[in-house]
Structure formats: C-alpha cells, structure tokens
C-alpha atoms as a PDB file:
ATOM      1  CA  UNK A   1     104.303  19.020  93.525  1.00  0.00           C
ATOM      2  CA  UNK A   2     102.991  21.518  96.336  1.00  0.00           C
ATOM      3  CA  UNK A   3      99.222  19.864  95.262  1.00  0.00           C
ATOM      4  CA  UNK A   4     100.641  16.729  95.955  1.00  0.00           C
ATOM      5  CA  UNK A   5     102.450  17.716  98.922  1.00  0.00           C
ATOM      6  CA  UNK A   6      99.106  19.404 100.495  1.00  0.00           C
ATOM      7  CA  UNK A   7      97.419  15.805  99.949  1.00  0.00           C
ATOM      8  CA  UNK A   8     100.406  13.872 101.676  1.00  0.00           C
ATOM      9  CA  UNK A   9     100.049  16.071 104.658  1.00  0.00           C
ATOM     10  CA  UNK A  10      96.735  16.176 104.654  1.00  0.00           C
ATOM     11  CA  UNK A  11      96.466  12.453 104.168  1.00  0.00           C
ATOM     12  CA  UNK A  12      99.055  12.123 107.339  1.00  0.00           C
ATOM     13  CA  UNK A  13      96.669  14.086 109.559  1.00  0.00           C
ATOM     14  CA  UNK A  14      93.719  11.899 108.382  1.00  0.00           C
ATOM     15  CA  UNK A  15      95.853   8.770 109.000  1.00  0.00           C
ATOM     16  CA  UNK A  16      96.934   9.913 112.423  1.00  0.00           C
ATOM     17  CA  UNK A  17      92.923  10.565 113.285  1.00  0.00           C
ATOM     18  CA  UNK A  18      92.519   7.395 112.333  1.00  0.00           C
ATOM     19  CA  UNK A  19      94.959   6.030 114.500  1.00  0.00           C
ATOM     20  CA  UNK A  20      93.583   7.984 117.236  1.00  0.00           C
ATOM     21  CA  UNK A  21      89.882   6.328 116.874  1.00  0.00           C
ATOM     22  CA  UNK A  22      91.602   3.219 116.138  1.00  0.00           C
ATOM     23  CA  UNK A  23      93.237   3.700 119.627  1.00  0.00           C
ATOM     24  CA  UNK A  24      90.283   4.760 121.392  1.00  0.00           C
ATOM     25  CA  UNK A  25      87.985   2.122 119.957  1.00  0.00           C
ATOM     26  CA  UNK A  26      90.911  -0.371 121.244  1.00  0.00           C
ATOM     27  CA  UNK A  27      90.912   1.156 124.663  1.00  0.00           C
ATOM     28  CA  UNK A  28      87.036   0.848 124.817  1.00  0.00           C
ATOM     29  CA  UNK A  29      87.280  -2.665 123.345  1.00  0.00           C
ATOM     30  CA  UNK A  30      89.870  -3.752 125.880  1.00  0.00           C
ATOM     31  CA  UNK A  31      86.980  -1.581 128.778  1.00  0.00           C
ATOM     32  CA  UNK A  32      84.234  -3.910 127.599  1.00  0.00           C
ATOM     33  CA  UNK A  33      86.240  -7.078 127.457  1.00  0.00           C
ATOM     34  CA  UNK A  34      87.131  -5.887 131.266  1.00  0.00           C
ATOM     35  CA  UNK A  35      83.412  -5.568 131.760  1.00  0.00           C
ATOM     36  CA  UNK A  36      82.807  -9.104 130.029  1.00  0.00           C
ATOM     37  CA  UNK A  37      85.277 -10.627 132.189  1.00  0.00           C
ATOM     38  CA  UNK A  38      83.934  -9.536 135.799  1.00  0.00           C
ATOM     39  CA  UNK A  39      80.273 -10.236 134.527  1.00  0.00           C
ATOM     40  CA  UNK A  40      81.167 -13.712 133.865  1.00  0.00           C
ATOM     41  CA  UNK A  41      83.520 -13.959 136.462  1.00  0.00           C
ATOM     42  CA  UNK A  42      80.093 -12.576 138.941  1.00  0.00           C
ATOM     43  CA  UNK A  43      78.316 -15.265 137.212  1.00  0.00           C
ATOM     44  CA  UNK A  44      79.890 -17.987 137.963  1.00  0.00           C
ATOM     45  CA  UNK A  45      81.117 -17.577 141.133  1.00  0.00           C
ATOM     46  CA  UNK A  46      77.841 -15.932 142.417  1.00  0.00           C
ATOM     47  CA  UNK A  47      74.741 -16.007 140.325  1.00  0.00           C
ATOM     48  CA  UNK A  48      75.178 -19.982 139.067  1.00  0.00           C
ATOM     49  CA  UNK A  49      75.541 -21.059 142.603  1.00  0.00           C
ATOM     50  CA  UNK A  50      72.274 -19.205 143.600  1.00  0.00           C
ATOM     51  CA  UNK A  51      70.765 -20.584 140.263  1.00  0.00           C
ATOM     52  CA  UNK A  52      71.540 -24.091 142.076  1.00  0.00           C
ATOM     53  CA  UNK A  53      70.390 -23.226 145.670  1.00  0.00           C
ATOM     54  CA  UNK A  54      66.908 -21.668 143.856  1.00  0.00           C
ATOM     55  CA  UNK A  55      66.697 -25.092 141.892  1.00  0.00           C
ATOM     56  CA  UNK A  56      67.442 -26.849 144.882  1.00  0.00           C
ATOM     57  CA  UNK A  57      64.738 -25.163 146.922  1.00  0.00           C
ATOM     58  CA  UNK A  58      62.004 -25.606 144.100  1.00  0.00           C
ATOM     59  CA  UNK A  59      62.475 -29.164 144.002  1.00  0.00           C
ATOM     60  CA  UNK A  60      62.458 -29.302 147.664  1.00  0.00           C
ATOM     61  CA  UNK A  61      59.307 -27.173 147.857  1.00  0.00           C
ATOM     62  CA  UNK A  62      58.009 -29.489 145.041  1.00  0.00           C
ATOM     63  CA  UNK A  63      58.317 -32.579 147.105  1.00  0.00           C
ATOM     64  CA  UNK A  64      57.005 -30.559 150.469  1.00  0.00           C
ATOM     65  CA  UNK A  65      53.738 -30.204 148.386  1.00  0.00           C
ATOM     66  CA  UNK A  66      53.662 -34.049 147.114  1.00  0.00           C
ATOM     67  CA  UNK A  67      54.640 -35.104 150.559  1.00  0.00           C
ATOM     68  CA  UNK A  68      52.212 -33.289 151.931  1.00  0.00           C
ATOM     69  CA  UNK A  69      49.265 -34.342 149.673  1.00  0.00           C
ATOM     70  CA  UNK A  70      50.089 -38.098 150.320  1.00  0.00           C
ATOM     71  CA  UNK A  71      50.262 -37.368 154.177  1.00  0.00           C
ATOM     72  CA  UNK A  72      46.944 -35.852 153.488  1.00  0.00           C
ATOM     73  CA  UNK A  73      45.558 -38.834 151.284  1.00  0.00           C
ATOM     74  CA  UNK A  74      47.036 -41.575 154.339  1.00  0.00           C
ATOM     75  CA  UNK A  75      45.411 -39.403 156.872  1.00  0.00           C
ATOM     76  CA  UNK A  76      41.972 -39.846 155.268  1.00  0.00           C
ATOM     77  CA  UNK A  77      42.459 -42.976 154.713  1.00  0.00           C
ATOM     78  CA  UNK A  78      43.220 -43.289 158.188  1.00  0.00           C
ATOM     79  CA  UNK A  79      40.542 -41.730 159.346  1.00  0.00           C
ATOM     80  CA  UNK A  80      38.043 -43.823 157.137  1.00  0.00           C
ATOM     81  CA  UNK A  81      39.852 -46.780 158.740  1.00  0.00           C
ATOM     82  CA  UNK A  82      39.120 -45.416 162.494  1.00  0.00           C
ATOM     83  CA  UNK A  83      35.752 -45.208 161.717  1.00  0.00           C
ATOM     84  CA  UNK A  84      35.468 -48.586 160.483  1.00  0.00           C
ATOM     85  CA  UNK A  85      36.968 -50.212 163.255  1.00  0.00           C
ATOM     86  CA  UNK A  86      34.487 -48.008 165.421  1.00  0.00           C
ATOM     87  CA  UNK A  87      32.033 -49.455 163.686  1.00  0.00           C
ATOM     88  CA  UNK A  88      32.647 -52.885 163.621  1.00  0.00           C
ATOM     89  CA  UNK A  89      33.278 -52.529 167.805  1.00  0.00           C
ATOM     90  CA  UNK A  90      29.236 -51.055 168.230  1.00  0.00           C
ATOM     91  CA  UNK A  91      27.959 -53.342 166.309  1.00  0.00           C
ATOM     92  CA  UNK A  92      29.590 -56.450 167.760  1.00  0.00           C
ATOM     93  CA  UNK A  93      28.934 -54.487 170.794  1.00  0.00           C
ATOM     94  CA  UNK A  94      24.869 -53.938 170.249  1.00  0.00           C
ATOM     95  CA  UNK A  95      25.392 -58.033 167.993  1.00  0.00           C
ATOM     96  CA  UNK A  96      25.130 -60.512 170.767  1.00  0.00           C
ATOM     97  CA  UNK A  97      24.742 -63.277 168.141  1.00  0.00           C
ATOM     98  CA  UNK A  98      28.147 -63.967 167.157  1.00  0.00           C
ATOM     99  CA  UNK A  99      28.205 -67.304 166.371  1.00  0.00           C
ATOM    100  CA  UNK A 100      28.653 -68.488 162.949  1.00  0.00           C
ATOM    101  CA  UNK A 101      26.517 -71.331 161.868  1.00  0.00           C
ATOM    102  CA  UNK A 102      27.020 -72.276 158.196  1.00  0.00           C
ATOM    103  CA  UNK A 103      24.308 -75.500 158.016  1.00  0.00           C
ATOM    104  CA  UNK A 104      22.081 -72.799 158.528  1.00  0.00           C
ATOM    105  CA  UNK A 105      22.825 -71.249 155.015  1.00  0.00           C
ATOM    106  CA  UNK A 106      21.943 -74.624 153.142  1.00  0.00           C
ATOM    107  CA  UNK A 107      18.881 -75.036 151.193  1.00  0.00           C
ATOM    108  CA  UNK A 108      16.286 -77.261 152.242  1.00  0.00           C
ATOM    109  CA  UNK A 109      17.024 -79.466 149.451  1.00  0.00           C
ATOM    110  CA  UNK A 110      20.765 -80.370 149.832  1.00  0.00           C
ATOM    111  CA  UNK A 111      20.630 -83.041 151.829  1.00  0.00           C
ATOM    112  CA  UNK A 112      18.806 -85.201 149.286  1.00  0.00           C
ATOM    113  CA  UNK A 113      20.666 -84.034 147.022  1.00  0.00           C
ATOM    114  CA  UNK A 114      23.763 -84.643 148.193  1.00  0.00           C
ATOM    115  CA  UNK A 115      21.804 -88.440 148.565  1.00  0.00           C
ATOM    116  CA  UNK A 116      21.128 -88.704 145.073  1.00  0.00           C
ATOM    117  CA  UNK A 117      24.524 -87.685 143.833  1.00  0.00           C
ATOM    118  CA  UNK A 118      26.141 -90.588 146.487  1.00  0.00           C
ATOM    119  CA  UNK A 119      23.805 -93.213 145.488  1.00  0.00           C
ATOM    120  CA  UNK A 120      24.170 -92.754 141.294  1.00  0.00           C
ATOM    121  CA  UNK A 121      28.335 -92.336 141.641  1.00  0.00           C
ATOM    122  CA  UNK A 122      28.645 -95.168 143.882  1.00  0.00           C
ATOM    123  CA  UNK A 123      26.453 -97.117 141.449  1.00  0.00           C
ATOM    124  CA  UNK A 124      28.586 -95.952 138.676  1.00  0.00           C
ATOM    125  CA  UNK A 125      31.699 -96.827 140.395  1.00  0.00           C
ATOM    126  CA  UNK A 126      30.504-100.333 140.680  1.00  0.00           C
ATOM    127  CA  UNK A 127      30.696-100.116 144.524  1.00  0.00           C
ATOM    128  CA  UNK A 128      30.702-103.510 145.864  1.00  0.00           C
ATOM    129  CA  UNK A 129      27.638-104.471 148.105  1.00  0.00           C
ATOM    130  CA  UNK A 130      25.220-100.981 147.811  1.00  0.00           C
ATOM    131  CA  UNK A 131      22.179-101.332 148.811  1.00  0.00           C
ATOM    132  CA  UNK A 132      21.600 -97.685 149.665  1.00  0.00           C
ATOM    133  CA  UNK A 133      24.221 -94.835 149.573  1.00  0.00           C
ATOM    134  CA  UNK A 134      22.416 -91.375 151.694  1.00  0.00           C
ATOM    135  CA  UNK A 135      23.921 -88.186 152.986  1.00  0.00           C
ATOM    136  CA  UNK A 136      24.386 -87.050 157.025  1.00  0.00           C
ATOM    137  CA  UNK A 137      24.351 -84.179 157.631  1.00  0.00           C
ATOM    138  CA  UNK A 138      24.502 -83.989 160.959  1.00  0.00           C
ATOM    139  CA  UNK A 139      28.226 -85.901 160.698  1.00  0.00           C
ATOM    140  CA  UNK A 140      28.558 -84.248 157.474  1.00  0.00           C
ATOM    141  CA  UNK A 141      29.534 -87.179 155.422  1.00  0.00           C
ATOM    142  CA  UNK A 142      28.625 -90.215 153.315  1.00  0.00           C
ATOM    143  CA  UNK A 143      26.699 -93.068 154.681  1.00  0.00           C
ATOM    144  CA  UNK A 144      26.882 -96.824 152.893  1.00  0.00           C
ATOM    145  CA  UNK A 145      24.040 -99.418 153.608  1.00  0.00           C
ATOM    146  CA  UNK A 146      23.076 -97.433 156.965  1.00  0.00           C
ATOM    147  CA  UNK A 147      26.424 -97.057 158.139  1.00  0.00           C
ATOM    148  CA  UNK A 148      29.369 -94.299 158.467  1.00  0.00           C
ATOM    149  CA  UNK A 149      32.399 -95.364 156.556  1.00  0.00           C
ATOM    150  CA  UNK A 150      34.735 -96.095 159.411  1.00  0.00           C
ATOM    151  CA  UNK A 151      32.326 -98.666 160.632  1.00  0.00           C
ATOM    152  CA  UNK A 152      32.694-101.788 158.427  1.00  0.00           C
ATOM    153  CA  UNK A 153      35.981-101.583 156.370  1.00  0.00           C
ATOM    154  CA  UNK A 154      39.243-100.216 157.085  1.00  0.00           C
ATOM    155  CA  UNK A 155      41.665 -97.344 155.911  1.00  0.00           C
ATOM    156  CA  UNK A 156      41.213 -97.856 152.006  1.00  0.00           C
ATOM    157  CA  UNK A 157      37.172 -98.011 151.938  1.00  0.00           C
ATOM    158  CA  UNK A 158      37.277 -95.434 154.405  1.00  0.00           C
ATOM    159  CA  UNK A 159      39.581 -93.455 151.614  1.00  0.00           C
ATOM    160  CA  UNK A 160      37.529 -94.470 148.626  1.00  0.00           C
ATOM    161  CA  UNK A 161      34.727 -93.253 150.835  1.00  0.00           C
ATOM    162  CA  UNK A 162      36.511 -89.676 151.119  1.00  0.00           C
ATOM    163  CA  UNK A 163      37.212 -89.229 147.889  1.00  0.00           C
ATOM    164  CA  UNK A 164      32.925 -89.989 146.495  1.00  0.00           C
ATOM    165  CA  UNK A 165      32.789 -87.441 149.181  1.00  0.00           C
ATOM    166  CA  UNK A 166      34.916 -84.919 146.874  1.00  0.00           C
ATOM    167  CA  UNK A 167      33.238 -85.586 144.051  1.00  0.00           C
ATOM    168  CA  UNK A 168      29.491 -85.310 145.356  1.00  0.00           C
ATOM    169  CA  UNK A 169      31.082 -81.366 146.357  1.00  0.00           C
ATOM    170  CA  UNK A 170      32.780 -80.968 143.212  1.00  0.00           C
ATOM    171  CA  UNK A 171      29.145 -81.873 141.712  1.00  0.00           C
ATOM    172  CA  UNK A 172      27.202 -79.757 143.692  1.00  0.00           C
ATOM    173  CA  UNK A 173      29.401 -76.639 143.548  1.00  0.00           C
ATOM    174  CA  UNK A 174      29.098 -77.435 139.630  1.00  0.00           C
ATOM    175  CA  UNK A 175      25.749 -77.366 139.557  1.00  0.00           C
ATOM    176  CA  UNK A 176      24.544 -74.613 142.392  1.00  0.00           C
ATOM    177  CA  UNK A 177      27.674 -72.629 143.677  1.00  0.00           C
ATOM    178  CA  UNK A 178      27.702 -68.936 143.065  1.00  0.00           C
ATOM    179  CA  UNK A 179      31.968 -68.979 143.266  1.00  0.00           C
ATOM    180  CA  UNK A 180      32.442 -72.913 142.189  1.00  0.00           C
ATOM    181  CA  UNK A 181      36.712 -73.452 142.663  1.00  0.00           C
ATOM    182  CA  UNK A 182      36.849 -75.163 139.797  1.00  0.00           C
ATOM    183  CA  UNK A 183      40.126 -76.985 140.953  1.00  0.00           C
ATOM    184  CA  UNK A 184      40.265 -80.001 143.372  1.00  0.00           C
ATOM    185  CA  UNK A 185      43.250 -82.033 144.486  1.00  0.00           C
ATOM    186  CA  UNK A 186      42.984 -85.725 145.854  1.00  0.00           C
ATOM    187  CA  UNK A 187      45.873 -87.464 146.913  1.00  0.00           C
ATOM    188  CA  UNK A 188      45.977 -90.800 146.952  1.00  0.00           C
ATOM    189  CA  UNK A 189      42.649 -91.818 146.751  1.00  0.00           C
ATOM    190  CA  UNK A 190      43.151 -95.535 146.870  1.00  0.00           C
ATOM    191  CA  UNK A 191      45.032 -95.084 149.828  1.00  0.00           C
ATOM    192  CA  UNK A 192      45.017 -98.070 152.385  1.00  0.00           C
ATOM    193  CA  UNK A 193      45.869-100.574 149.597  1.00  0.00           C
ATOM    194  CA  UNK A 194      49.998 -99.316 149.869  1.00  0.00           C
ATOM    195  CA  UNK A 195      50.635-101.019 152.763  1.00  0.00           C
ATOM    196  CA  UNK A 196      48.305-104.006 152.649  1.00  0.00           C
ATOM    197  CA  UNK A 197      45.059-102.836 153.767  1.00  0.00           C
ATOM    198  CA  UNK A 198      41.534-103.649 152.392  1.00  0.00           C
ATOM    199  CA  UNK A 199      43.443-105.357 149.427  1.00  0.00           C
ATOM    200  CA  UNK A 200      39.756-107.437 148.730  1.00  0.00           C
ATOM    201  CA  UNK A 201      38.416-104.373 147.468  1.00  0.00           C
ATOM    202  CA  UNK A 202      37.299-105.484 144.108  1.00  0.00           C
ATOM    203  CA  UNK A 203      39.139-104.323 140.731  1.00  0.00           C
ATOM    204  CA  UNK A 204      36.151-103.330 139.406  1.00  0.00           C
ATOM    205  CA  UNK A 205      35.771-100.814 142.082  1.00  0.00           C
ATOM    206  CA  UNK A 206      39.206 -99.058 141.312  1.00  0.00           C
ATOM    207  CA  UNK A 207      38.477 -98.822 138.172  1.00  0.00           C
ATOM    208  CA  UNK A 208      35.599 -97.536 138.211  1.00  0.00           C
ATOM    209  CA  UNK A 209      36.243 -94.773 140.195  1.00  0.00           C
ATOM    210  CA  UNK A 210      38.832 -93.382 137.695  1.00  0.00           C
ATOM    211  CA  UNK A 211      36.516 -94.270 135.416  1.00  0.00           C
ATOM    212  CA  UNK A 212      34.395 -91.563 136.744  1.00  0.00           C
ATOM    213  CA  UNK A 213      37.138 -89.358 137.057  1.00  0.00           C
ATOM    214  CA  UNK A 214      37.554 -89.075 133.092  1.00  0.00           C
ATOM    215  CA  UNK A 215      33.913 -89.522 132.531  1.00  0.00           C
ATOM    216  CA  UNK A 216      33.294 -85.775 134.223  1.00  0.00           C
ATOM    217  CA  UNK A 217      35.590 -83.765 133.681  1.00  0.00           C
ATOM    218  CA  UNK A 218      33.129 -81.129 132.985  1.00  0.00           C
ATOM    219  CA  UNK A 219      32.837 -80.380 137.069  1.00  0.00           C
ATOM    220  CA  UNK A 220      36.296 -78.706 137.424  1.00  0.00           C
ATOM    221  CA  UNK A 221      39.607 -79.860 136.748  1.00  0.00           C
ATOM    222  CA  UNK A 222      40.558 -82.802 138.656  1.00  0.00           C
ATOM    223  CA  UNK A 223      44.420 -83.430 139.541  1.00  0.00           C
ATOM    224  CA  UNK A 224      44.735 -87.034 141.293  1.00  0.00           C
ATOM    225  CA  UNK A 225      48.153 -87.904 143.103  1.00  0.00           C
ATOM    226  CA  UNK A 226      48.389 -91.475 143.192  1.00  0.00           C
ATOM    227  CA  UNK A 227      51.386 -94.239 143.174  1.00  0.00           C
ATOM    228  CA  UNK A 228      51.911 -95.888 139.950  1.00  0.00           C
ATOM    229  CA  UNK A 229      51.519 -98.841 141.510  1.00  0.00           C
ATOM    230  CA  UNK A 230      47.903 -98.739 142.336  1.00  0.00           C
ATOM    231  CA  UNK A 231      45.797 -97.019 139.568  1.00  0.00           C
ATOM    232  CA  UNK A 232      43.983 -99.137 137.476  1.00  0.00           C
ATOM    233  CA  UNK A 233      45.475-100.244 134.001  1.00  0.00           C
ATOM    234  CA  UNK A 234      42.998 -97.271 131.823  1.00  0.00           C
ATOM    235  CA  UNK A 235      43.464 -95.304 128.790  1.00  0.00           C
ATOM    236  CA  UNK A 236      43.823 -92.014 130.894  1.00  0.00           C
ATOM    237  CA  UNK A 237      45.422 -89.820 127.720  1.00  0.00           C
ATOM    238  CA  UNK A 238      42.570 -91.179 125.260  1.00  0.00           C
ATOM    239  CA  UNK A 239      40.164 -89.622 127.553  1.00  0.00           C
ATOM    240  CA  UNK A 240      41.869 -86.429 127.592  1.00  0.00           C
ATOM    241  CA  UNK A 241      43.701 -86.331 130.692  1.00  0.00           C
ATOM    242  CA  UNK A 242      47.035 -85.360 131.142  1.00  0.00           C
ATOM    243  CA  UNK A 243      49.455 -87.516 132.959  1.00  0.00           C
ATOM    244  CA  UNK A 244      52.758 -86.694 134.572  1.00  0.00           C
ATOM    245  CA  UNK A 245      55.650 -89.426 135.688  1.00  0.00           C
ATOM    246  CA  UNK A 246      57.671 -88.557 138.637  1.00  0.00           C
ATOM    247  CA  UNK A 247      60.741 -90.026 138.415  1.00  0.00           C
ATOM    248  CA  UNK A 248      63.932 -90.096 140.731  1.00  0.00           C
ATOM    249  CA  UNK A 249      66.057 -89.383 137.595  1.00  0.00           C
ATOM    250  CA  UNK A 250      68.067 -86.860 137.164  1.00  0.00           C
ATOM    251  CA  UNK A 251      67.954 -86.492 133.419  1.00  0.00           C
ATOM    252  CA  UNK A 252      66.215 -83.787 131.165  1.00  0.00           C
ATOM    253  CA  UNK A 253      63.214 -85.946 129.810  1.00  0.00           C
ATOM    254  CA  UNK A 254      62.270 -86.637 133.525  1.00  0.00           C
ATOM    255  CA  UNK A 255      60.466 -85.028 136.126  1.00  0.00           C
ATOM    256  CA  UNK A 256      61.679 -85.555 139.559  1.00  0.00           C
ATOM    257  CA  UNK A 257      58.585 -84.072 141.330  1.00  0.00           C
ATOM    258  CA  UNK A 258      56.096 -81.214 141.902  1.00  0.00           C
ATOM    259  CA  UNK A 259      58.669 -78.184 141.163  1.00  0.00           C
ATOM    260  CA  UNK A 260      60.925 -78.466 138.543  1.00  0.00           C
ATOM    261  CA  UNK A 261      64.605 -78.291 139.143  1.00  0.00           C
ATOM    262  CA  UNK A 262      63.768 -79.280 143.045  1.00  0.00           C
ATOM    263  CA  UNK A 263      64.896 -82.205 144.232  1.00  0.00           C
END
C-alpha cells in the first residue's frame, strides 16, 4: 500500500509536469499562430500589393523595350524612305528626259505582226469585203482595205473592228509578253446592231467572230458580255465555254446579274 501510494504521488507529479509542458507548448502554439497571423496579415495587405505594382512595372518595362524596338525599326525605315525620296529628287533633278514614250519599247517587228494577225482573223471571221487588213501604228489601230474603221461603216463595224483589235493583243501578249493578263473582257462586241445600226452586216460575219472566240481559247480566258438577242445561234457549251443567263427573276435557279444576291 505505501509502494503503491509512492507511485500515485509520484505519478501525480509526473502528470502535473505534463500538464505544465502541455501548457507551455499551448502558450507557444497559440505565440506562433500570433506570428502566423500578422505574417499573413503583412502579406496581404503589404507584400501582395507590391507583388502587383512589381508585376505591373515589368510588364510596363516589357512593352517600353518592344515599343522602343518598333520605334527603332519605323525610324529606319524612315530613314531608308528619306533617302529614297532624295534620290528620286537628284536624279529627276540631273534626268531632263522625263517623258515617257512607250512605241519606243516595241520591237521592230510588231507592226507586221500585228498585220499578219489582222489580216488571218479577219479572214477567219469571214469579214465581208477584205481585200487587205494592216496595222497603224501611228493611230494605233486596225486598218480595213486602206482605211480606219470609222471611215466607211458606222457604230457596229466600227465595234466589230474594236473587238479584232482585242484579240490581235490578246494574241500577241500570248505569244511575246513577259506578264501576258491572261483575262480580257469585251462587252458587247456586236454593239451598233441594238438599236438598228449596220444591221447589213452579214450573218456570217457574227458568227464567225464567236466562232473564233471558241476556236482560241488557248490565248487567255475570254468573258464576252453580250445581249441574248444578238449572238449568233452556236454550240457555245460543246466548245467548252461556259455560259451564264441573266435574268430579272427573282427565284433561286436564276441569276439576276454580275453579283449574286444584288439586284
């Protein structure tokens, strides 16, 4: 019994030390969570708002230095620019021939070409009357039998005419250009016959000058605006040409004009 009662005490003054430490650890716990609580507290109110402002200021600086090299880039570029035009001043300055001539630049054998290519598609178009088709170049144009187009026949000859003009480029750009187009336009090219004009012109004529339209197709793609009308009765899709219908229709198989859904 007095072992026993030696243990209990002894065990009461262990469990009070341990109540002690537990009491001090507490205390130093409940420090430290004091400590945690003003170091976040700093944090956030002062630290992460300088963490911004130093983010801020980096991406700022950042764009300084990309804004800076493309001020630097545009002020070369600038520069080169200044220089150019300075230049381009001396030497029309110190350039007293200014003047742009472009028959100059042909070849000495255009003009008979351009003769040969007017007499064989006016022959193939079955043009009425040709005796000799030939090429001025001092007007720059086609000359029938001797004579300028405007001279002997009215607005559709004088359009037929314009177009054999079109195609003896087309031909020639085919055959010689260095940058050939590849894309010409006529409109109307039997104009003069819509409101009466020249209506003798022969069928034969008409005809064969869309004729010759599908016969080369080879010398650039060819897109002819005409009226309905007046283009010879021909098997234009056999040949391989595509043909569009304008229509003032307002339905979904129908094209109304040039731009779709414009009207």
């Amino acid at each position: 019994m007095e072992r026993t009662m030696t243990e209990l005490a002894g065990l009461q003054e262990t469990e009070k030390d341990v109540d002690d430490q537990k009491k001090e650890v507490q205390e130093d716990l409940r420090k430290l969570k004091e400590q945690r609580n003003a170091l976040e507290s700093r944090i956030k109110k002062e630290l992460r708002p300088q963490e911004s402002q130093q983010i801020n200021i980096l991406n700022s600086y950042k764009s300084y230095l990309r804004i800076e090299t493309e001020m630097s880039l545009i002020d070369s570029y600038a520069e080169d620019f200044g220089n150019d035009l300075d230049d381009l001043e001396n030497e029309q300055k110190n350039d007293t021939t200014t003047e742009y001539h472009p028959k100059e630049y042909f070849s000495d054998d255009f003009v008979p070409t351009m003769s040969e290519y007017a007499q064989t598609i006016l022959k193939e178009c079955h043009y009425s009357d040709l005796l000799e088709a030939t090429f001025n170049f001092t007007k720059f144009d086609i000359m029938v039998n001797g004579e300028d187009k405007g001279t002997s026949h009215g607005k559709g000859y004088r359009s037929y005419l314009n177009t054999v003009m079109i195609l003896m480029i087309r031909k020639y750009l085919a055959n010689y250009a260095k940058f050939d187009p590849h894309t010409f336009i006529i409109d109307t090219p039997l104009h003069g016959f819509d409101d009466g004009v020249d209506e003798g012109m022969p069928e034969s004529m008409r005809a064969g000058l869309y004729r010759y339209f599908m016969n080369y197709q080879d010398e650039g793609q060819l897109i002819i605006i005409e009226n309905l009308d007046h283009i010879p009765n021909l098997d234009y899709e056999g040949s391989g040409a595509t043909v569009t219908t304008f229509e003032k229709v307002d339905e979904p198989s129908k094209r109304y004009g040039f731009l779709n859904d414009v009207k």
